[in-house]
PDB file of N, CA and C in Angstrom:
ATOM      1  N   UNK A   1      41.863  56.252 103.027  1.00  0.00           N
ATOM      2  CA  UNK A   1      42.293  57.591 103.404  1.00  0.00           C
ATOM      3  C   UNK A   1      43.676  57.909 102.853  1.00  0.00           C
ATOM      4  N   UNK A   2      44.648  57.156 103.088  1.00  0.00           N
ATOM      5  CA  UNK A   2      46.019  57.350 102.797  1.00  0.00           C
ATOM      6  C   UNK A   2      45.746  57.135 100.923  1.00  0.00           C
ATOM      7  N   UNK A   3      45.277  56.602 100.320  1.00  0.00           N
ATOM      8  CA  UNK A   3      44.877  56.226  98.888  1.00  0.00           C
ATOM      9  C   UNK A   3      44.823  58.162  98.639  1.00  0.00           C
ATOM     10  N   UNK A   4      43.885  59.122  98.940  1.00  0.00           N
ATOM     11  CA  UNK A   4      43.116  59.448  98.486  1.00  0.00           C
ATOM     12  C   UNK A   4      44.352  60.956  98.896  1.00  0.00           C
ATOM     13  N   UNK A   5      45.263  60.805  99.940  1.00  0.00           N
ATOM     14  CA  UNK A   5      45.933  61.672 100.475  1.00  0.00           C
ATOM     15  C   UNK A   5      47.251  61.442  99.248  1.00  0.00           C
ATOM     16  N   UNK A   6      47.441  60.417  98.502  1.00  0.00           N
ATOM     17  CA  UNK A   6      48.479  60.157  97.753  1.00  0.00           C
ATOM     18  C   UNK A   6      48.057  60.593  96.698  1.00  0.00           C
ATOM     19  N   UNK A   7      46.928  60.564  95.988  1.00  0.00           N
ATOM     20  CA  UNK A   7      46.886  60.941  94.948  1.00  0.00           C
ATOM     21  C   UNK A   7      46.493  62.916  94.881  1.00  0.00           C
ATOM     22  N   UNK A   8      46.464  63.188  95.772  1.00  0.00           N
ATOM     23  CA  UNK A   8      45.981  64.444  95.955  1.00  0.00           C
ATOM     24  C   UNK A   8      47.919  65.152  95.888  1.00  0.00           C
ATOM     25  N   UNK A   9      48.583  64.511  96.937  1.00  0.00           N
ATOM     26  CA  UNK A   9      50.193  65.180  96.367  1.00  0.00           C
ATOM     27  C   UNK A   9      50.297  64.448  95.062  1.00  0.00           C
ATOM     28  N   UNK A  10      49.975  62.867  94.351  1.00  0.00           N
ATOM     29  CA  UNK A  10      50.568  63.358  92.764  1.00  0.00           C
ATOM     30  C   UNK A  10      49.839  64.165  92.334  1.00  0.00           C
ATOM     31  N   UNK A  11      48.769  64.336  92.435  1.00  0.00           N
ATOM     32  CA  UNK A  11      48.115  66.360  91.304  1.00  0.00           C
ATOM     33  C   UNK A  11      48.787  66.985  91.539  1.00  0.00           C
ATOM     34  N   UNK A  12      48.914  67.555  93.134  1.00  0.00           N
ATOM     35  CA  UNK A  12      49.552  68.681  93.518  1.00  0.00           C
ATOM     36  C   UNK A  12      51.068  68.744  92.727  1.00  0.00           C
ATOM     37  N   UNK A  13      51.805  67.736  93.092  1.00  0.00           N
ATOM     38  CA  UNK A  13      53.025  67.508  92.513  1.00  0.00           C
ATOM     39  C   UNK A  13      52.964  67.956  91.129  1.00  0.00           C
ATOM     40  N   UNK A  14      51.622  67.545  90.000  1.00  0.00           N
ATOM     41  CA  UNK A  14      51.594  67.511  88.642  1.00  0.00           C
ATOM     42  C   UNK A  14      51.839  68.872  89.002  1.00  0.00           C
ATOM     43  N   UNK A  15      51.027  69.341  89.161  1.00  0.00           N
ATOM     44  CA  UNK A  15      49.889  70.911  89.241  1.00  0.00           C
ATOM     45  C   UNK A  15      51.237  71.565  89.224  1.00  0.00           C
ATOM     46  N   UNK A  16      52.464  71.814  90.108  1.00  0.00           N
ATOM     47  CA  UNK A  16      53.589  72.394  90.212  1.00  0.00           C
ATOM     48  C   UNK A  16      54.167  72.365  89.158  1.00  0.00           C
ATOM     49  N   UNK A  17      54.744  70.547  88.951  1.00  0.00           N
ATOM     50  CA  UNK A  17      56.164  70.524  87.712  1.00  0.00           C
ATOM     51  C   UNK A  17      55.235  71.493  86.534  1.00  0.00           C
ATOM     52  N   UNK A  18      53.878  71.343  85.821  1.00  0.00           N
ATOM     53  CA  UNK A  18      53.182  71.944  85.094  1.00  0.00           C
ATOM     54  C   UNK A  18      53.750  73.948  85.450  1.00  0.00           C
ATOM     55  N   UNK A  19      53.656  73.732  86.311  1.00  0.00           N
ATOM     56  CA  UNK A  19      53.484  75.398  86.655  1.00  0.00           C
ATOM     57  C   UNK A  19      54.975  75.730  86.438  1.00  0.00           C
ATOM     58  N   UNK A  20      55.912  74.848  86.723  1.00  0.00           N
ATOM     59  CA  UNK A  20      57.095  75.546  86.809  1.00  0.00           C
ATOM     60  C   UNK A  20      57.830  75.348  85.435  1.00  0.00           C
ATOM     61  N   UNK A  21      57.242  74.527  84.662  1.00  0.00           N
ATOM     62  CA  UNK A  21      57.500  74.241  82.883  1.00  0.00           C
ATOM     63  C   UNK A  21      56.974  75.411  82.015  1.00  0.00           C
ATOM     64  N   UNK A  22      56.228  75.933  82.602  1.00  0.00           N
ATOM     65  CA  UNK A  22      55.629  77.317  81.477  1.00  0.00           C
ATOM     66  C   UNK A  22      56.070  78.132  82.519  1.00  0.00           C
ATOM     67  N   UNK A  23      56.710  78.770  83.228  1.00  0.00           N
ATOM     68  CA  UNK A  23      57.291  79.086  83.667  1.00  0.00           C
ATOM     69  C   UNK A  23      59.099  79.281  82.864  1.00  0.00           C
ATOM     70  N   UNK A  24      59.613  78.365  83.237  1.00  0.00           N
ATOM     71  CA  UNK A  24      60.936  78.072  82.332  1.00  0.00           C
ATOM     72  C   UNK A  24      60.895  78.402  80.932  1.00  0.00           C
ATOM     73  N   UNK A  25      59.430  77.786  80.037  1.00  0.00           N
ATOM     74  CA  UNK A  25      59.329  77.972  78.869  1.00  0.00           C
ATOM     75  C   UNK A  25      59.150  79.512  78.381  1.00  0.00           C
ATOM     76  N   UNK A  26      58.194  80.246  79.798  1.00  0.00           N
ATOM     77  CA  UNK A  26      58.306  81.376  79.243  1.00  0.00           C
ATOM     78  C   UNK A  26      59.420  82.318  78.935  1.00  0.00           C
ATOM     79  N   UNK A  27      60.333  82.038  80.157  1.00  0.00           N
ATOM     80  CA  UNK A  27      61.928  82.797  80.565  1.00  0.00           C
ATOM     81  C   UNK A  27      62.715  82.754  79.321  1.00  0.00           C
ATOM     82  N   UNK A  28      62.384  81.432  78.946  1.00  0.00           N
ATOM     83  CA  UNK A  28      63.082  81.262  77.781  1.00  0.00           C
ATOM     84  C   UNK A  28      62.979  81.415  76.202  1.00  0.00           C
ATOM     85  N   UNK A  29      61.158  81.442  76.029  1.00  0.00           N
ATOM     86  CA  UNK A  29      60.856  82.354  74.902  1.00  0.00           C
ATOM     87  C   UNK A  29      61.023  82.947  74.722  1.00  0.00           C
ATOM     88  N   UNK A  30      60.687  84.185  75.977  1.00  0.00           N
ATOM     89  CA  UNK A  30      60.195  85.597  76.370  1.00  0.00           C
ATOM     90  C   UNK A  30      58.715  85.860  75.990  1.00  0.00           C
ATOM     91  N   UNK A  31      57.964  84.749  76.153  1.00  0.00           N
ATOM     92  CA  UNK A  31      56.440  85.092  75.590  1.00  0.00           C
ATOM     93  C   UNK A  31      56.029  83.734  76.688  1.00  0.00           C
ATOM     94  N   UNK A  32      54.675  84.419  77.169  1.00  0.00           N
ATOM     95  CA  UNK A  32      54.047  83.112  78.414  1.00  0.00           C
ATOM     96  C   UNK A  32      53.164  82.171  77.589  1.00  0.00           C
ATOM     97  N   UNK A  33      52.859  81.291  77.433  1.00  0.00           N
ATOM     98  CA  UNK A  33      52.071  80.346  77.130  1.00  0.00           C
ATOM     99  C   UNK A  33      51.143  79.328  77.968  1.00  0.00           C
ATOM    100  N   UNK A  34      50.367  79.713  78.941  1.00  0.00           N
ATOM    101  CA  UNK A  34      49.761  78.553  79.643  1.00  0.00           C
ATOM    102  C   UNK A  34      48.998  77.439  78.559  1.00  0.00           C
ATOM    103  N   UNK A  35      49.594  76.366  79.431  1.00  0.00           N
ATOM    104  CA  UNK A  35      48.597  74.941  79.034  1.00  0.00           C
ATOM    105  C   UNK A  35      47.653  74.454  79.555  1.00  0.00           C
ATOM    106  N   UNK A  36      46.471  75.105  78.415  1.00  0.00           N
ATOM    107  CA  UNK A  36      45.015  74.391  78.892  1.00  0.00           C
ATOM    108  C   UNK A  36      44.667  73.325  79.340  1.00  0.00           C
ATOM    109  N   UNK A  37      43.764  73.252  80.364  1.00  0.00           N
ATOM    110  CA  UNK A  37      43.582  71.246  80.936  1.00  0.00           C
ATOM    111  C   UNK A  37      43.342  70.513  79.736  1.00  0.00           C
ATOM    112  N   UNK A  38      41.832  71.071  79.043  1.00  0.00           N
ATOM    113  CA  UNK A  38      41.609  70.398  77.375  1.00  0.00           C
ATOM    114  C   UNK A  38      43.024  70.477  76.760  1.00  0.00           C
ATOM    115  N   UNK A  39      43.899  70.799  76.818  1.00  0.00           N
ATOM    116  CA  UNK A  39      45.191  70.794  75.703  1.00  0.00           C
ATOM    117  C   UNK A  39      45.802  69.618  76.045  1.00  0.00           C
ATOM    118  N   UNK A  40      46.078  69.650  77.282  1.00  0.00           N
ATOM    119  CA  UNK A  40      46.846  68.394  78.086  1.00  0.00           C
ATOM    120  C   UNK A  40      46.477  66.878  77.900  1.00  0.00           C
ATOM    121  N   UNK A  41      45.036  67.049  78.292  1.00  0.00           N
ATOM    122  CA  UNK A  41      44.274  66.263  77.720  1.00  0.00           C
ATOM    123  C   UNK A  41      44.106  65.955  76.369  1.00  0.00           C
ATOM    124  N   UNK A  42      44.427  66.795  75.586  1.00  0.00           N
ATOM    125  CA  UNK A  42      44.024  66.072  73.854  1.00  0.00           C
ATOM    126  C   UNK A  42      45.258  65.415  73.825  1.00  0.00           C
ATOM    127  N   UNK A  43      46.741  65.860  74.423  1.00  0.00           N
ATOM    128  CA  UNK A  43      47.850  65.279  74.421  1.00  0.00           C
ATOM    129  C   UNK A  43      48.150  63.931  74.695  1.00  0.00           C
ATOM    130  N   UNK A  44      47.662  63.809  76.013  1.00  0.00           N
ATOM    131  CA  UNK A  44      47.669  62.439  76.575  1.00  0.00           C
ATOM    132  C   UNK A  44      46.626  61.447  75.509  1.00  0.00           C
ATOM    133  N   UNK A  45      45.563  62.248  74.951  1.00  0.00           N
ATOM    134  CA  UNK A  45      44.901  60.954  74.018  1.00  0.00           C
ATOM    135  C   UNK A  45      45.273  60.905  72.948  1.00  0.00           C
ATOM    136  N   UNK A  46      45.462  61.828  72.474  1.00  0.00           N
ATOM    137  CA  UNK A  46      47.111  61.562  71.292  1.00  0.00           C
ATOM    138  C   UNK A  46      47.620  60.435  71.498  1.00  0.00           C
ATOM    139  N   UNK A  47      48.445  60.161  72.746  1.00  0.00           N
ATOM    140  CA  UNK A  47      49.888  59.572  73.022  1.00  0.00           C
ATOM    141  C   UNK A  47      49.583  58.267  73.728  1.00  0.00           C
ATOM    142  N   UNK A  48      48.158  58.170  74.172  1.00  0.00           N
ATOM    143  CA  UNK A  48      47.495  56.560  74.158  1.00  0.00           C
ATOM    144  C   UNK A  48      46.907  56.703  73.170  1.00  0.00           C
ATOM    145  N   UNK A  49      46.097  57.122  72.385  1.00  0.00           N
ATOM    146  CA  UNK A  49      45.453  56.723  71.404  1.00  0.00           C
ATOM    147  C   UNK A  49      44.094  56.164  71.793  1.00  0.00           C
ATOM    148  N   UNK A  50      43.264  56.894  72.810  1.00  0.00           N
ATOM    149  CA  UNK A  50      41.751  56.035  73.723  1.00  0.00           C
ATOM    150  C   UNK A  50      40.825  57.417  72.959  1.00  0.00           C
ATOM    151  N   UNK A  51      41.194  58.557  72.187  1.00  0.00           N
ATOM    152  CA  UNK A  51      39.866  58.958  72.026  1.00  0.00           C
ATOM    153  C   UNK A  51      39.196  59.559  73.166  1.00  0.00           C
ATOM    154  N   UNK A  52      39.420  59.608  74.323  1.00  0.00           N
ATOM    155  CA  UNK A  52      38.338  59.644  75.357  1.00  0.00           C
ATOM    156  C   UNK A  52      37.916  61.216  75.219  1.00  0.00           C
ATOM    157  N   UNK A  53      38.669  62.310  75.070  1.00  0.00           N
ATOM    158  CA  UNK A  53      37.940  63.404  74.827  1.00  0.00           C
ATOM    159  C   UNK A  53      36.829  63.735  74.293  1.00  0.00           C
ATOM    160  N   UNK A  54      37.057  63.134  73.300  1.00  0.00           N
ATOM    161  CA  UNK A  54      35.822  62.937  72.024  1.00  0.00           C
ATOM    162  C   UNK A  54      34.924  62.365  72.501  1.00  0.00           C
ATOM    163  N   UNK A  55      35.279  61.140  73.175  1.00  0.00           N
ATOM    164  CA  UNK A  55      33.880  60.399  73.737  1.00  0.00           C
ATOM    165  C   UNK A  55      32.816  60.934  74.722  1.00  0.00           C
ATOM    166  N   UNK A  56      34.093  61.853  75.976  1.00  0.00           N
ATOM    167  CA  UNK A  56      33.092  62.234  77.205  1.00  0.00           C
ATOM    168  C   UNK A  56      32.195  63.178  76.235  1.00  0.00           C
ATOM    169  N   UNK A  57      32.749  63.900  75.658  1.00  0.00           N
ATOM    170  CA  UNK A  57      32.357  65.417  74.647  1.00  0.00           C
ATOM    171  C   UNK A  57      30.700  64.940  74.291  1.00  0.00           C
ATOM    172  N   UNK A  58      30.782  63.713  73.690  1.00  0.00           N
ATOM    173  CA  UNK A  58      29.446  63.282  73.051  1.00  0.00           C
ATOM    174  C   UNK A  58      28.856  62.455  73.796  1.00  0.00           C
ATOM    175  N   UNK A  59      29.024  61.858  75.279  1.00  0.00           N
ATOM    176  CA  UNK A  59      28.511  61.212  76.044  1.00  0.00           C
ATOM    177  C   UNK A  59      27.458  62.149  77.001  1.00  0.00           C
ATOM    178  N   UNK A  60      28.605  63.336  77.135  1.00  0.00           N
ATOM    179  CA  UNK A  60      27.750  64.111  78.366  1.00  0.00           C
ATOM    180  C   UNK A  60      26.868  65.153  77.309  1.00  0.00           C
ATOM    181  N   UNK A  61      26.646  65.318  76.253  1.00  0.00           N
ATOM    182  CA  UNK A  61      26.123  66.313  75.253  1.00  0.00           C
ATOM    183  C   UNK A  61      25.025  64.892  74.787  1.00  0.00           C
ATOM    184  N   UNK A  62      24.930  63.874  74.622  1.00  0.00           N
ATOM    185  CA  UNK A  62      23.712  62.896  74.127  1.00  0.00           C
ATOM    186  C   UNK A  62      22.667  62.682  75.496  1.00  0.00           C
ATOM    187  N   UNK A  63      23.620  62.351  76.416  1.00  0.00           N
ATOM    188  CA  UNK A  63      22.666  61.817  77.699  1.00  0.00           C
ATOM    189  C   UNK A  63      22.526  62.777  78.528  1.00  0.00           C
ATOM    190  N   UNK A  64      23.249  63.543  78.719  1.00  0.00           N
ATOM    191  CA  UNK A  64      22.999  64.714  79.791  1.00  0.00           C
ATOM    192  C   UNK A  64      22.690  65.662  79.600  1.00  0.00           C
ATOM    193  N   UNK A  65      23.516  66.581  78.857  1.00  0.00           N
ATOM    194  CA  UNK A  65      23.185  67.912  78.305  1.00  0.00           C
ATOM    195  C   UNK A  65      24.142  68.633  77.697  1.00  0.00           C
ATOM    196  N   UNK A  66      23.521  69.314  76.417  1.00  0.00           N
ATOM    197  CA  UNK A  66      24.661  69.925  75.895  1.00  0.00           C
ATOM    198  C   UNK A  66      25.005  71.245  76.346  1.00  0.00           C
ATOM    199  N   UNK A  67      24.313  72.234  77.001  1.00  0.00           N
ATOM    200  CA  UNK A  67      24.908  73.376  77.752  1.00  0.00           C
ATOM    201  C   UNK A  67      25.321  73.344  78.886  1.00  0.00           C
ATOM    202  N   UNK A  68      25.349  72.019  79.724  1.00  0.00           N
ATOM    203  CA  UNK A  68      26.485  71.293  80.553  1.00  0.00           C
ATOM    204  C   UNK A  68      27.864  71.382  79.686  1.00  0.00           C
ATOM    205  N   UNK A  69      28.237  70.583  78.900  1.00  0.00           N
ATOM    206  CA  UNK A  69      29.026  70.911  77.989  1.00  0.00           C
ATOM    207  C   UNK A  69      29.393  72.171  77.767  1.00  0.00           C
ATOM    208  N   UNK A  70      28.922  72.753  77.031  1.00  0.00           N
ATOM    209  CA  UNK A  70      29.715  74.466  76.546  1.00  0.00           C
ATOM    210  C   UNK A  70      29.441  75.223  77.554  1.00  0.00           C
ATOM    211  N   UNK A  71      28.553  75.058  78.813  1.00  0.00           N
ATOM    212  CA  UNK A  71      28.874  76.289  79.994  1.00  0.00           C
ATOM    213  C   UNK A  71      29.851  75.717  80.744  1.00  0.00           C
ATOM    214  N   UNK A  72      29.609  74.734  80.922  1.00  0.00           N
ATOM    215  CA  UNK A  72      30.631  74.132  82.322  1.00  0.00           C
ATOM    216  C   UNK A  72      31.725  73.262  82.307  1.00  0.00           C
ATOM    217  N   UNK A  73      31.573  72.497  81.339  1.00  0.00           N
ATOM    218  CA  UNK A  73      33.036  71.629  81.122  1.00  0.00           C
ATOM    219  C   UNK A  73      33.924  72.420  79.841  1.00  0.00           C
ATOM    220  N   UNK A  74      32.978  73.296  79.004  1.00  0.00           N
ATOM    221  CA  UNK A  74      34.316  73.796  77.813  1.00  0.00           C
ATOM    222  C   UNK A  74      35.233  74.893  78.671  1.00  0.00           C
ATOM    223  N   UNK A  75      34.429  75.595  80.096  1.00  0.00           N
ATOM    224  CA  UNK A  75      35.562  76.523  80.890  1.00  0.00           C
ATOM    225  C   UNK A  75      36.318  75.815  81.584  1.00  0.00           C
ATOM    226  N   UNK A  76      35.790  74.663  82.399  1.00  0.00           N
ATOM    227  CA  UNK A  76      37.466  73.911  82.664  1.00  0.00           C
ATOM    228  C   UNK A  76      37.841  73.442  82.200  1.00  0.00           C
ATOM    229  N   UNK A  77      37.933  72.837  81.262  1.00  0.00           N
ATOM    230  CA  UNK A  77      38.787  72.606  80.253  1.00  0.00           C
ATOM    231  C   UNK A  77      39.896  74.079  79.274  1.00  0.00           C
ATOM    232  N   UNK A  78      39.124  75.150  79.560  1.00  0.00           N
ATOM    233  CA  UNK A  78      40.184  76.250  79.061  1.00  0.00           C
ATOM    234  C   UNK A  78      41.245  76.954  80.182  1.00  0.00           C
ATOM    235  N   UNK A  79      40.477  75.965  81.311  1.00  0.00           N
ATOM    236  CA  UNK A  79      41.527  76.404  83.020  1.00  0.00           C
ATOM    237  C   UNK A  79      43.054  76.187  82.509  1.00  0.00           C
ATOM    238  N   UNK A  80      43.635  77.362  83.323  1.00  0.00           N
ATOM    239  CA  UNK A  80      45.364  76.388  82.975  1.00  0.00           C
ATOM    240  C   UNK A  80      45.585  75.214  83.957  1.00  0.00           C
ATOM    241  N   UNK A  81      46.314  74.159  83.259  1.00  0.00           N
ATOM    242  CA  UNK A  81      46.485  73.105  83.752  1.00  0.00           C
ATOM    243  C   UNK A  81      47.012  72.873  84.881  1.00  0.00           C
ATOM    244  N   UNK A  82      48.247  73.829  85.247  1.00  0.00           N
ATOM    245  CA  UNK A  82      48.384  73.770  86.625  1.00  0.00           C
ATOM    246  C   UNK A  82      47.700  73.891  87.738  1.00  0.00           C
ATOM    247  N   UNK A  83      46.969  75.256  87.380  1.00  0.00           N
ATOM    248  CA  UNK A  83      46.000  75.792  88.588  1.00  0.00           C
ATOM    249  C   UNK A  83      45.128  74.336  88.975  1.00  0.00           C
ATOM    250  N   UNK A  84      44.671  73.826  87.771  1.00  0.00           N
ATOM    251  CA  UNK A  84      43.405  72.849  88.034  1.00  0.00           C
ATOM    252  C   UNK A  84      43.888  71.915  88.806  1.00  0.00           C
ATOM    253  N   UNK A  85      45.518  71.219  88.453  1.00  0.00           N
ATOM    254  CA  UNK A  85      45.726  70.127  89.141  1.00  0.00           C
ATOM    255  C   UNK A  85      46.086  70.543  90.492  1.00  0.00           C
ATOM    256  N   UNK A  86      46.550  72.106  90.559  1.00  0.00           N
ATOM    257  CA  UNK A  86      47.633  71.839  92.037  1.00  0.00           C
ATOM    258  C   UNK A  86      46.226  72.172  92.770  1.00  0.00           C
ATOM    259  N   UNK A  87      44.557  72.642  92.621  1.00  0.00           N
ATOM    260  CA  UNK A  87      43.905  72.781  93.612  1.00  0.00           C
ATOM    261  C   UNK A  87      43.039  71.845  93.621  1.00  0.00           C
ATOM    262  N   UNK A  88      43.373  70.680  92.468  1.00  0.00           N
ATOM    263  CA  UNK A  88      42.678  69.507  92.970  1.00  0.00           C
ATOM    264  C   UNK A  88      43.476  68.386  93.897  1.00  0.00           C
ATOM    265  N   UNK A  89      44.671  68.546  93.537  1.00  0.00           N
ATOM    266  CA  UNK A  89      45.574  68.312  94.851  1.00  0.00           C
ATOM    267  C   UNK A  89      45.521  68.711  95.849  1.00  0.00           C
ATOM    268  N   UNK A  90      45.316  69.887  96.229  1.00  0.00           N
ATOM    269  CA  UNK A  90      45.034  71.051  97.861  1.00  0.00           C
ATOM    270  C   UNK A  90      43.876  69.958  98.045  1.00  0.00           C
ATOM    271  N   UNK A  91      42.990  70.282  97.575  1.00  0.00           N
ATOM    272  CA  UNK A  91      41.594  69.922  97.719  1.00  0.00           C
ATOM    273  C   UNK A  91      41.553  68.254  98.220  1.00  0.00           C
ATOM    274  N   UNK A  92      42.188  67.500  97.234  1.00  0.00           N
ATOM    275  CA  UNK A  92      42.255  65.743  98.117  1.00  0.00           C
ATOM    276  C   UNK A  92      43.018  65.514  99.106  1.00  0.00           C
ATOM    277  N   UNK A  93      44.218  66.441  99.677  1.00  0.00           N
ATOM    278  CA  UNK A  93      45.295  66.392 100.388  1.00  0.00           C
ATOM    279  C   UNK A  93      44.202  66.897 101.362  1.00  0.00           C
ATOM    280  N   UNK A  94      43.465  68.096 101.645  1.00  0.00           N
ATOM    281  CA  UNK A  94      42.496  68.201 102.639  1.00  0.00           C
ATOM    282  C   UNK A  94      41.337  67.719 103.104  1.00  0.00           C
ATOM    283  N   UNK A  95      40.768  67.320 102.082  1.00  0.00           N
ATOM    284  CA  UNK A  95      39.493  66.150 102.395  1.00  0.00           C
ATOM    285  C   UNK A  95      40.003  64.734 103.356  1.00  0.00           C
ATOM    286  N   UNK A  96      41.602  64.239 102.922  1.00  0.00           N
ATOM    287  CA  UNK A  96      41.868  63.038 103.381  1.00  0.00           C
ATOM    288  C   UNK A  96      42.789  63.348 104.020  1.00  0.00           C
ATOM    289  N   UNK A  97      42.783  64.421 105.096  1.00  0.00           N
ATOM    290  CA  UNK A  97      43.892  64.453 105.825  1.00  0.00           C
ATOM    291  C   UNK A  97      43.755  63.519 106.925  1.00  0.00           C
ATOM    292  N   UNK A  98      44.474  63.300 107.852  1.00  0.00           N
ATOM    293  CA  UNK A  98      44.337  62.962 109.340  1.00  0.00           C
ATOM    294  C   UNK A  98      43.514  63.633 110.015  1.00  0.00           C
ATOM    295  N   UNK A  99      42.438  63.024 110.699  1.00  0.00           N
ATOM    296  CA  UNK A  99      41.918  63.680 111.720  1.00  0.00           C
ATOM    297  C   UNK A  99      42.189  63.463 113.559  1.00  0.00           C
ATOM    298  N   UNK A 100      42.268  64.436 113.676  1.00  0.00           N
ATOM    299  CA  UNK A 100      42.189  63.816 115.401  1.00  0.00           C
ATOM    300  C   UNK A 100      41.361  63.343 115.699  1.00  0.00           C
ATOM    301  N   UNK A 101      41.454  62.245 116.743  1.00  0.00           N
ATOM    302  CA  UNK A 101      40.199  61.693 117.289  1.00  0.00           C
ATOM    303  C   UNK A 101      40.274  61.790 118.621  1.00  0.00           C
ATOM    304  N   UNK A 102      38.951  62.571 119.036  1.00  0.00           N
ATOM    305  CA  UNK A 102      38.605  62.716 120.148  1.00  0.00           C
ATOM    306  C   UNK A 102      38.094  61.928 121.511  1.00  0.00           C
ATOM    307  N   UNK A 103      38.933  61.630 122.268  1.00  0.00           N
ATOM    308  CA  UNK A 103      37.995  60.446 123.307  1.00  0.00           C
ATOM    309  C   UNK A 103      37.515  61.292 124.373  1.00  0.00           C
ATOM    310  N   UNK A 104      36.135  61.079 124.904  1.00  0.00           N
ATOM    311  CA  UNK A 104      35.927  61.090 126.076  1.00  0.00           C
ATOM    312  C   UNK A 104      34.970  62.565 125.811  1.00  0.00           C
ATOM    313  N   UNK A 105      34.636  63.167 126.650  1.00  0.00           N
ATOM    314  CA  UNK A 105      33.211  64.277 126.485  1.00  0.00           C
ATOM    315  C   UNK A 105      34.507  65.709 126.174  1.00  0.00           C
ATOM    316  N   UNK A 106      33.641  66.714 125.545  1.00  0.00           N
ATOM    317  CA  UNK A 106      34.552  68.161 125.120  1.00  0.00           C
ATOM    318  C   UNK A 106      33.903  68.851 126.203  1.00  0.00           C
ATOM    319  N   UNK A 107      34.629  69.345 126.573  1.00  0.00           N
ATOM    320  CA  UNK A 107      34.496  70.477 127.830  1.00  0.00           C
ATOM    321  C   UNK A 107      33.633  71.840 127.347  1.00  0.00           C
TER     322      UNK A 107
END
């Protein structure tokens, strides 16, 4: 539970610093630029060097389906990156919150 509540504030956390960097960047261009999740992502496999874009791309398009692919994963992947992380953060921060626990019969 606590695992699942931690990683939900680091998204959220991402999801923000992300939001508040194109943000700054825009103030300071004077032109907005959001960063696509796919963008972020080609970045990070850039900067390890694992390929994995490429791979899911032709994993889920050989075995599963390819209009899975271009209906449903090429639009999140064109999501801006913040939005995606800070409400997949909301989203694990609420699934794994604390619950109360109830003893004894509810009135």
């Amino acid at each position: 539970m606590k695992c699942g509540r931690y990683i939900g504030w680091i998204m959220l956390v991402l999801g923000l610093t992300l939001g508040i960097y194109e943000l700054l960047s825009a103030l300071q261009n004077e032109d907005y630029r959001a960063f696509a999740l796919g963008e972020v992502w080609f970045l990070m496999d850039q900067a390890v060097r694992t390929n994995s874009l490429n791979n899911t791309q032709a994993l889920v398009q050989r075995y599963i389906s390819v209009w899975i692919w271009e209906i449903g994963i090429q639009n999140i992947l064109l999501a801006p990156a913040w939005l995606f992380f800070s409400i997949l953060g909301l989203l694990l921060i609420w699934i794994f919150r604390k619950r109360r626990r109830s003893y004894g019969l509810r009135q």
